[in-house]
PDB file of N, CA and C in Angstrom:
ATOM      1  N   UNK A   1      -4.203  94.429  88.308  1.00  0.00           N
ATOM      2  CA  UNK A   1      -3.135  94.399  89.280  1.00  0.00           C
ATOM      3  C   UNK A   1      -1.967  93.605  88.728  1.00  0.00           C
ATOM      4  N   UNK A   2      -2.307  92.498  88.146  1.00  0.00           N
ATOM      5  CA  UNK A   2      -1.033  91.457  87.423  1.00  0.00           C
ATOM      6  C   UNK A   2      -0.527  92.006  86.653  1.00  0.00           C
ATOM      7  N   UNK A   3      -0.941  93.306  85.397  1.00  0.00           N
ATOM      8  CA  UNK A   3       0.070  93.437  84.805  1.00  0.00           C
ATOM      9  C   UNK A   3       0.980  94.987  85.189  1.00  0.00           C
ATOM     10  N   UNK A   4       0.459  95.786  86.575  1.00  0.00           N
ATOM     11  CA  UNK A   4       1.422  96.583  87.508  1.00  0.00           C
ATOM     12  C   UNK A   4       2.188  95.600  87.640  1.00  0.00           C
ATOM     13  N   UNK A   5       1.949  94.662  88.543  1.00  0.00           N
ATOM     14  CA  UNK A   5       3.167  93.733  89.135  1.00  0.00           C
ATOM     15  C   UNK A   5       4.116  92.854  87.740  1.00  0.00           C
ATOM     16  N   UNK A   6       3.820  92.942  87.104  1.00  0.00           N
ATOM     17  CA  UNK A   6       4.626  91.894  85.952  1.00  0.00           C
ATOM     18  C   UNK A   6       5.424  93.073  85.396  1.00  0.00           C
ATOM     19  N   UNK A   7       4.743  94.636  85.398  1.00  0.00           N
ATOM     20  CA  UNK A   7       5.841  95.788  84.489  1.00  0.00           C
ATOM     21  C   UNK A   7       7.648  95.905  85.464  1.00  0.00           C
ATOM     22  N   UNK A   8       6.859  95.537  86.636  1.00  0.00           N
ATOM     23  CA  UNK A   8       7.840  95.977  88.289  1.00  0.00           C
ATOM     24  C   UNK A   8       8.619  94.486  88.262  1.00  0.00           C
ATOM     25  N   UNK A   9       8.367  93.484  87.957  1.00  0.00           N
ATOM     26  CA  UNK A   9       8.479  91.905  88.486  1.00  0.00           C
ATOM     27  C   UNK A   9      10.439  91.692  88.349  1.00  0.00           C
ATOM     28  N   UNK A  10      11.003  92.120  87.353  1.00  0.00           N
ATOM     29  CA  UNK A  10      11.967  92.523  86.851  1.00  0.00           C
ATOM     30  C   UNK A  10      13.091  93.122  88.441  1.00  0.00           C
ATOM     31  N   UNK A  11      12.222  94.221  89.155  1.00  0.00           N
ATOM     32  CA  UNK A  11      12.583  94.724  90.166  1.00  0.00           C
ATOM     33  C   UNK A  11      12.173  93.676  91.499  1.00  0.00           C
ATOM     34  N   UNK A  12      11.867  92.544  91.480  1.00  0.00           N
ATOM     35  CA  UNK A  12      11.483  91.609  92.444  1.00  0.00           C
ATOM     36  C   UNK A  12      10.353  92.145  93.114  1.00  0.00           C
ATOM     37  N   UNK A  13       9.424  92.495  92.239  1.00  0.00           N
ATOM     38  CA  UNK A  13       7.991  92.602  92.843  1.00  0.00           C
ATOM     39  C   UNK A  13       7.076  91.274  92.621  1.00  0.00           C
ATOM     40  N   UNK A  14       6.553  91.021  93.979  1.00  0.00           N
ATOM     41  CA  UNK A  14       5.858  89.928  94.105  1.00  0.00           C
ATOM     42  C   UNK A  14       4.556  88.980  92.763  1.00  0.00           C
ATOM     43  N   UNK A  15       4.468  88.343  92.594  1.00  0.00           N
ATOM     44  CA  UNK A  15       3.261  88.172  91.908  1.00  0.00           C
ATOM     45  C   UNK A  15       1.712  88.035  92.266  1.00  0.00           C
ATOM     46  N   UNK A  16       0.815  87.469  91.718  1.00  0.00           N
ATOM     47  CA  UNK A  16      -0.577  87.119  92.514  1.00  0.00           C
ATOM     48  C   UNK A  16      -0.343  86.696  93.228  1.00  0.00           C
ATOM     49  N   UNK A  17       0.168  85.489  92.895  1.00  0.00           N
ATOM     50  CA  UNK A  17       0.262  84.414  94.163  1.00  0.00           C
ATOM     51  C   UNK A  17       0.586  85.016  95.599  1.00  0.00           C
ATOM     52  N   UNK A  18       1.735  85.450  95.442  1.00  0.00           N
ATOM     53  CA  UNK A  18       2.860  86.201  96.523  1.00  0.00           C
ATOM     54  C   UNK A  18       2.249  87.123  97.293  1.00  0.00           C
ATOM     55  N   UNK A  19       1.135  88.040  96.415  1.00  0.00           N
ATOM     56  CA  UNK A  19       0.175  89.022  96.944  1.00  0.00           C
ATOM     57  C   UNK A  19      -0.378  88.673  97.719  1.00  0.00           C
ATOM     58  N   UNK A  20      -1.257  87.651  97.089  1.00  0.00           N
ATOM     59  CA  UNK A  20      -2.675  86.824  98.145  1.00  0.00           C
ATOM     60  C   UNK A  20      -2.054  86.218  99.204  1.00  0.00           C
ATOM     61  N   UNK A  21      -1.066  86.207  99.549  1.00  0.00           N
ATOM     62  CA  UNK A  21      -0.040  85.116 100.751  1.00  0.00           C
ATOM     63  C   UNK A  21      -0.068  86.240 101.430  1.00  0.00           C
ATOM     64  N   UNK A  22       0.869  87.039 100.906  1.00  0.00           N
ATOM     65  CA  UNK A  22       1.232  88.335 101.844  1.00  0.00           C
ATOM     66  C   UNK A  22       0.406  89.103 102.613  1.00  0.00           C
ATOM     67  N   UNK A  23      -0.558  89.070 101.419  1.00  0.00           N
ATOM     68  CA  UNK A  23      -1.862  89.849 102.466  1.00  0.00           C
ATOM     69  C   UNK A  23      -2.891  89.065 103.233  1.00  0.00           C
ATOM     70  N   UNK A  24      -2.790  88.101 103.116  1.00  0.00           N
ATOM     71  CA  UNK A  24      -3.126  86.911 104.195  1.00  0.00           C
ATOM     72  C   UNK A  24      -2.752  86.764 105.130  1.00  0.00           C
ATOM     73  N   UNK A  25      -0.943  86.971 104.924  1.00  0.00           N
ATOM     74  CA  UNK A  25      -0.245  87.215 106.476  1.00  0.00           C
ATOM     75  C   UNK A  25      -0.500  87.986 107.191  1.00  0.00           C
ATOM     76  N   UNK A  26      -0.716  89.619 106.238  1.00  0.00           N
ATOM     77  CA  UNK A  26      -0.952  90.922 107.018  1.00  0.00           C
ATOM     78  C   UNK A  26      -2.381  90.721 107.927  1.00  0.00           C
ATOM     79  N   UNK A  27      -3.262  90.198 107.301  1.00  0.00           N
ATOM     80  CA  UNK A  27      -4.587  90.342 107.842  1.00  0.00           C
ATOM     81  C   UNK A  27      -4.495  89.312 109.219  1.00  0.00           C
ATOM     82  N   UNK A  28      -3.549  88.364 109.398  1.00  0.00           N
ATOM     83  CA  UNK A  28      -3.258  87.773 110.619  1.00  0.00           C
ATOM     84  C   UNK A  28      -2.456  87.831 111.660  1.00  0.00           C
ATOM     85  N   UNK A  29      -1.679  88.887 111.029  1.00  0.00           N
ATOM     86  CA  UNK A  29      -0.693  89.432 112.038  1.00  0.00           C
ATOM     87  C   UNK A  29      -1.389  90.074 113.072  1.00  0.00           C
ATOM     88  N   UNK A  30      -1.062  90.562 114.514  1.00  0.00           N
ATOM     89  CA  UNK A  30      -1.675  90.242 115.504  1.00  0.00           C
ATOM     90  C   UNK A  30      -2.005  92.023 115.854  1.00  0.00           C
ATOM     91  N   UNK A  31      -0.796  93.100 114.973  1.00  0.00           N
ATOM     92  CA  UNK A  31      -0.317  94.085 115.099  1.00  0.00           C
ATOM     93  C   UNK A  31      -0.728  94.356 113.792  1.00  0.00           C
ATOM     94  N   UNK A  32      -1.353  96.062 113.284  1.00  0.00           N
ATOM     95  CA  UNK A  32      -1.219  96.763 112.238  1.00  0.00           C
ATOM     96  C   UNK A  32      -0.195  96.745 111.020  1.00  0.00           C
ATOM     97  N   UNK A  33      -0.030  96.840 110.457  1.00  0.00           N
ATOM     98  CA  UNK A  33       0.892  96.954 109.430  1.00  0.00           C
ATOM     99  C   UNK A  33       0.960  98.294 108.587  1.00  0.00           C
ATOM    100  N   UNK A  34       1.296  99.440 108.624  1.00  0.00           N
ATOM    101  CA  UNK A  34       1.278 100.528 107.850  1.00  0.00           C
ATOM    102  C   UNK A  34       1.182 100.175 106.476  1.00  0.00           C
ATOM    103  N   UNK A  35       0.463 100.645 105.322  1.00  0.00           N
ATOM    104  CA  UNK A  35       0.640 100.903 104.133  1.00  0.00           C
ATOM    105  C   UNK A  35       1.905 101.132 103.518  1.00  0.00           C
ATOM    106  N   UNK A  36       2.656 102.021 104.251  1.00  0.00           N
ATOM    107  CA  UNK A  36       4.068 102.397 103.602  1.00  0.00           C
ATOM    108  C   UNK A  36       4.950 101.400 103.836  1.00  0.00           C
ATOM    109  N   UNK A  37       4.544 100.670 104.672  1.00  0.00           N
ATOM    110  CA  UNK A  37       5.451  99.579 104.997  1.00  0.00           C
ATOM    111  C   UNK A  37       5.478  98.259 104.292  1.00  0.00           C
ATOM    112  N   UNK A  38       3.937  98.059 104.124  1.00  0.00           N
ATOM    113  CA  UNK A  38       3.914  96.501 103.667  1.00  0.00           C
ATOM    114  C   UNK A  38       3.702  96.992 101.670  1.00  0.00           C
ATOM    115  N   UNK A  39       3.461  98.033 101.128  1.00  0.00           N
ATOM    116  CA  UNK A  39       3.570  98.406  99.690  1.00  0.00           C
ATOM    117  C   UNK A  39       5.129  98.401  99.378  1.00  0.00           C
ATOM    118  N   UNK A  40       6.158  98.420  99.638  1.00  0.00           N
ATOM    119  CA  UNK A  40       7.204  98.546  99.110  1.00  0.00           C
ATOM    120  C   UNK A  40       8.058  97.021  99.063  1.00  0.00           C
ATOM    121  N   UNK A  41       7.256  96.025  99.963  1.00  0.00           N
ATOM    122  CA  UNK A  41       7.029  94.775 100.013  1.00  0.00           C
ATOM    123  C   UNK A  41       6.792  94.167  98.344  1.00  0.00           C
ATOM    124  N   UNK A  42       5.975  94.626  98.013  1.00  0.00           N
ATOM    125  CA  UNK A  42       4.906  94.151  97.115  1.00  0.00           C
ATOM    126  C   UNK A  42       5.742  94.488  96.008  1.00  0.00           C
ATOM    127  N   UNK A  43       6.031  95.561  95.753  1.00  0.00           N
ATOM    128  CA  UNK A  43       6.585  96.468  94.530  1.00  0.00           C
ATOM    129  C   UNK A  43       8.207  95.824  94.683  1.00  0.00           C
ATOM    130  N   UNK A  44       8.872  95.414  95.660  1.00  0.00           N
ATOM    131  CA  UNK A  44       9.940  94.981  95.222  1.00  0.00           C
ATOM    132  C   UNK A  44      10.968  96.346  95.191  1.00  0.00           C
ATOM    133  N   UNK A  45      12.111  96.438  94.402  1.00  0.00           N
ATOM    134  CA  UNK A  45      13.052  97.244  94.759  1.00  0.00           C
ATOM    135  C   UNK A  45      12.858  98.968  93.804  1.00  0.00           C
ATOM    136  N   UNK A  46      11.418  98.110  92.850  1.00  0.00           N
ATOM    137  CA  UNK A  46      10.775  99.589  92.296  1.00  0.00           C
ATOM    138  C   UNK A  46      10.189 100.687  93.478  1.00  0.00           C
ATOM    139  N   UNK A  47      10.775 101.958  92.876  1.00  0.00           N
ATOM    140  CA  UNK A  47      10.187 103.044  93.007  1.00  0.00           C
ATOM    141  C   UNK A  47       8.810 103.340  92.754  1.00  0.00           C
ATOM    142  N   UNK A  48       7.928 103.046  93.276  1.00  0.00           N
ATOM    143  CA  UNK A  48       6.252 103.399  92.906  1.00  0.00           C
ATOM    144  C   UNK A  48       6.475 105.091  93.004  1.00  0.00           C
ATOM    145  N   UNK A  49       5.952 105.458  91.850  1.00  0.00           N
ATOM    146  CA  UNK A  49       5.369 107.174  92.260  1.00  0.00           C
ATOM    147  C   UNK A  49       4.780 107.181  91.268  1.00  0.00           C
ATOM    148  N   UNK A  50       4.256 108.475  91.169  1.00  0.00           N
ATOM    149  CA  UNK A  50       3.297 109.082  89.479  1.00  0.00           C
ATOM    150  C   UNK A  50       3.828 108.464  88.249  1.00  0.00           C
ATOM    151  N   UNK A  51       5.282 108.952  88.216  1.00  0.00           N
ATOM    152  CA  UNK A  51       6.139 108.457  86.912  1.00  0.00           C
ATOM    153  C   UNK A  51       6.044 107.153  86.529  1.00  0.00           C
ATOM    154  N   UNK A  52       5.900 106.091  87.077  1.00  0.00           N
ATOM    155  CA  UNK A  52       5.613 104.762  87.208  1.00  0.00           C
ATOM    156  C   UNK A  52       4.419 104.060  86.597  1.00  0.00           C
ATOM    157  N   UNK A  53       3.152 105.126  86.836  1.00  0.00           N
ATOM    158  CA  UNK A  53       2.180 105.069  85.908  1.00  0.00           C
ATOM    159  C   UNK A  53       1.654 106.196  84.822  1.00  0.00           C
ATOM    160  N   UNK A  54       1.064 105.540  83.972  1.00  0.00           N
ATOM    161  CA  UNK A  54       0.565 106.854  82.428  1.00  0.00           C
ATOM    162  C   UNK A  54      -0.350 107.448  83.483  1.00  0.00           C
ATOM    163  N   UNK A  55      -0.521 107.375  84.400  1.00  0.00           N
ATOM    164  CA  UNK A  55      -1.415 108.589  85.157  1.00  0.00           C
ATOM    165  C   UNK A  55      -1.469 108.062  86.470  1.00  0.00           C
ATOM    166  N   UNK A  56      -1.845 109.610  87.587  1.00  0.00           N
ATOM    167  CA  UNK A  56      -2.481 109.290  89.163  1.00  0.00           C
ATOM    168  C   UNK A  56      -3.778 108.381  89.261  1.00  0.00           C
ATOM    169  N   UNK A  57      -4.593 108.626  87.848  1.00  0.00           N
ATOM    170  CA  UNK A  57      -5.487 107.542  88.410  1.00  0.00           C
ATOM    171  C   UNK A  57      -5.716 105.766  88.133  1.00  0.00           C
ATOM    172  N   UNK A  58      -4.390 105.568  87.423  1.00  0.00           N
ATOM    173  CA  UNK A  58      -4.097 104.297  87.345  1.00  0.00           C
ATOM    174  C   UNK A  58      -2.942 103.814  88.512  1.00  0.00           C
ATOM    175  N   UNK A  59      -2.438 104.967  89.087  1.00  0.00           N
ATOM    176  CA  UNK A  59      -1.769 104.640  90.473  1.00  0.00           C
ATOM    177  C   UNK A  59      -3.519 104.238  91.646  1.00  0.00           C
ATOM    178  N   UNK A  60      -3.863 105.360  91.769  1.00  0.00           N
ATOM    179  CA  UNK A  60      -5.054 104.739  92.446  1.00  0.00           C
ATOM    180  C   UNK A  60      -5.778 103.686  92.153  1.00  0.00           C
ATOM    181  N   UNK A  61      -5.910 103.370  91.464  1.00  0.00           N
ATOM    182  CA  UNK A  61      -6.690 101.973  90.699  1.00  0.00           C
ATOM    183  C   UNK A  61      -5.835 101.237  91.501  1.00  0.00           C
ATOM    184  N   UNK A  62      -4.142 100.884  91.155  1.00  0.00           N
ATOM    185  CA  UNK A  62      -4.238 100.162  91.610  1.00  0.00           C
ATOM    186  C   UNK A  62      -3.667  99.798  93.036  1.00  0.00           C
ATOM    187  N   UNK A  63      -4.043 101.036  93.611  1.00  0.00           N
ATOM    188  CA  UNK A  63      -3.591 101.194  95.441  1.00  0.00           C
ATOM    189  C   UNK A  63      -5.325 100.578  95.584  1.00  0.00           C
ATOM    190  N   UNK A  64      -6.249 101.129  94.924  1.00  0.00           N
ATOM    191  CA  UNK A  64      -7.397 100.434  95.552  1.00  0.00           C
ATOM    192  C   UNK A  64      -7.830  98.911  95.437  1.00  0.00           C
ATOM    193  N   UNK A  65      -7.075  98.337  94.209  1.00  0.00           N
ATOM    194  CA  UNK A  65      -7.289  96.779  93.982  1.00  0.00           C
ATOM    195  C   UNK A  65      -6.510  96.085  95.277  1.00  0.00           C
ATOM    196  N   UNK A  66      -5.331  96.699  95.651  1.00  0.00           N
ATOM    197  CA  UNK A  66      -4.907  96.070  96.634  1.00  0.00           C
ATOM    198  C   UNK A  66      -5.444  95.894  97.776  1.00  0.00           C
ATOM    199  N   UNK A  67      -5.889  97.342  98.769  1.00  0.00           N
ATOM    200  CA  UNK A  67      -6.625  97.455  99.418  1.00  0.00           C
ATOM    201  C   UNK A  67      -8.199  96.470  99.577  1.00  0.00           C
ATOM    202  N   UNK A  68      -8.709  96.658  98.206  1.00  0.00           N
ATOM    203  CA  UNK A  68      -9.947  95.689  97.960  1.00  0.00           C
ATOM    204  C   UNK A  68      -9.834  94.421  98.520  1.00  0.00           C
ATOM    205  N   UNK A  69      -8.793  93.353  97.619  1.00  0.00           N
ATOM    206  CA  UNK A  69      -8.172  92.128  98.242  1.00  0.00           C
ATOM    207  C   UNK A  69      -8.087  91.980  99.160  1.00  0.00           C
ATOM    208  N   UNK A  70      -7.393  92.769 100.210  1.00  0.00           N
ATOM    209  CA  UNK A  70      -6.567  92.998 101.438  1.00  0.00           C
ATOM    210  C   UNK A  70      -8.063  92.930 102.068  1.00  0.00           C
ATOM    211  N   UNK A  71      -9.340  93.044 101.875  1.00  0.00           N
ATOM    212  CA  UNK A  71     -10.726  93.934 102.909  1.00  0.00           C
ATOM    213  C   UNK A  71     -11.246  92.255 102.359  1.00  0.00           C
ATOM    214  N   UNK A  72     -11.042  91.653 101.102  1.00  0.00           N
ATOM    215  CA  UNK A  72     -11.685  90.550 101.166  1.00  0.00           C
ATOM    216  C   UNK A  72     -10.982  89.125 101.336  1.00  0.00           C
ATOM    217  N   UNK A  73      -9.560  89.199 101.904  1.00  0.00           N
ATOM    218  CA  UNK A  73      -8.877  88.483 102.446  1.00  0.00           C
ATOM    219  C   UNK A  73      -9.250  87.926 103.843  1.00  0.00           C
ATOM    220  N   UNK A  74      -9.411  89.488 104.233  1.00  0.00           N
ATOM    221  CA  UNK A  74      -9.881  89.300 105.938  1.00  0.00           C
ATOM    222  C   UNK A  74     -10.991  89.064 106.032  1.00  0.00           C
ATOM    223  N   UNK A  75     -12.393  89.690 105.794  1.00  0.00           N
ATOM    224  CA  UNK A  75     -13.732  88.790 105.161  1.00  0.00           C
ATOM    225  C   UNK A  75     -13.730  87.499 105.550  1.00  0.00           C
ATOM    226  N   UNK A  76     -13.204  87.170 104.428  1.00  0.00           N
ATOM    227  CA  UNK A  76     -13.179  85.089 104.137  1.00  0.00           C
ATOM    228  C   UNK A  76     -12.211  84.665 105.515  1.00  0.00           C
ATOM    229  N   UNK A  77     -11.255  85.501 106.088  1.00  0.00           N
ATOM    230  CA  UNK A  77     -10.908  84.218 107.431  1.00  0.00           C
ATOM    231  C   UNK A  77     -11.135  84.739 108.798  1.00  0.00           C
ATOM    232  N   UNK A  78     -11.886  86.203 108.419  1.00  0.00           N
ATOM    233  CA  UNK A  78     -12.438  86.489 110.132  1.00  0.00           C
ATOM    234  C   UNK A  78     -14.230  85.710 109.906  1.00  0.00           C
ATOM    235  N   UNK A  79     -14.549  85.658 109.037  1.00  0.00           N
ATOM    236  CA  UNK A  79     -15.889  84.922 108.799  1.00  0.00           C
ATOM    237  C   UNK A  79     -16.019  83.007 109.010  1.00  0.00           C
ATOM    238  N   UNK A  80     -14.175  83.117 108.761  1.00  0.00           N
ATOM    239  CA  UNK A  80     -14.963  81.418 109.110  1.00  0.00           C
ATOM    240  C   UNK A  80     -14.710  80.588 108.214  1.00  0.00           C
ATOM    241  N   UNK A  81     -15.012  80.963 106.951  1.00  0.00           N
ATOM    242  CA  UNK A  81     -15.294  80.848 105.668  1.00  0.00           C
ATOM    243  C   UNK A  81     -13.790  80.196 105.083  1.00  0.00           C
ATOM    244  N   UNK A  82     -13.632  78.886 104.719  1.00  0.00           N
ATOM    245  CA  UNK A  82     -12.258  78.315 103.799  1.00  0.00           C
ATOM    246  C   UNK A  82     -11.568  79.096 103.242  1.00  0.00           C
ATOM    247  N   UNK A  83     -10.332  79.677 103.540  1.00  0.00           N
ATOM    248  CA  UNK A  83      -9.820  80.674 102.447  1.00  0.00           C
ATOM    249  C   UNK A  83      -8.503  79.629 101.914  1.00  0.00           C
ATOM    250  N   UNK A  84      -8.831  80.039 100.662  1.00  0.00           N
ATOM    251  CA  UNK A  84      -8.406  79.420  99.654  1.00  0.00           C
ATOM    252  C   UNK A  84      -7.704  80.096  98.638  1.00  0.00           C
ATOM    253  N   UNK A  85      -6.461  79.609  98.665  1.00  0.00           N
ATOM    254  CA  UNK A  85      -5.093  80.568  98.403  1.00  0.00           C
ATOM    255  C   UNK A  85      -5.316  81.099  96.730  1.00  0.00           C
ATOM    256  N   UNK A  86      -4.690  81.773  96.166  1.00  0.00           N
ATOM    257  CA  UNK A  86      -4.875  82.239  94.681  1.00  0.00           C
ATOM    258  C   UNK A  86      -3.652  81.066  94.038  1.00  0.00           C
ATOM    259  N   UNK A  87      -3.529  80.386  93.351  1.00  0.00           N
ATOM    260  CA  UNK A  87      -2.997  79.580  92.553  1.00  0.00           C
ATOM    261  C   UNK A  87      -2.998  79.365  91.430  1.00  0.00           C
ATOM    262  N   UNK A  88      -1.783  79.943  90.483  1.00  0.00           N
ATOM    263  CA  UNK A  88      -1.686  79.279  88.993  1.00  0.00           C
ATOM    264  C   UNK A  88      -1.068  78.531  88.870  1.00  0.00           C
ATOM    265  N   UNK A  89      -1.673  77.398  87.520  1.00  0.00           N
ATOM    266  CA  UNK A  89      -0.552  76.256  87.200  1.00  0.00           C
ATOM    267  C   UNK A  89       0.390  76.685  86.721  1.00  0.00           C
TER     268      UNK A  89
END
């Protein structure tokens, strides 16, 4: 996922950090959040489509890493469980 976001970063796409926040927020917001809505968030002022990646299934890869995060974000704070932000020095 870090090095999608670092090819885009240029276009003010978020980093790890920024990710794991964001989708922390989403998972606490009180209301849904569409996909189309909160991905163009992420990606910054890039255009995501096919062209963007050497293939559809490295676009899926990494629509599903996000998603993944996003399912174990909510996990760790509807469980209870310390969630504990992603942080580099």
């Amino acid at each position: 996922m870090g090095d999608v976001l670092e090819r885009f970063g240029g276009n003010h796409a978020m980093n790890i950090e920024q990710v794991d926040g964001f989708l922390a927020a989403l998972v606490c917001c009180p209301s849904d959040v569409a996909k189309n809505e909160y991905l163009p968030e992420i990606w910054g002022d890039a255009m995501i489509n096919e062209d963007g990646f050497a293939s559809q299934a490295k676009l899926q890869k990494f629509l599903s890493l996000i998603a993944s995060h996003k399912s174990a974000v909510s996990h760790i704070l509807q469980s209870g469980d310390v969630f504990t932000p992603v942080l580099f020095a």
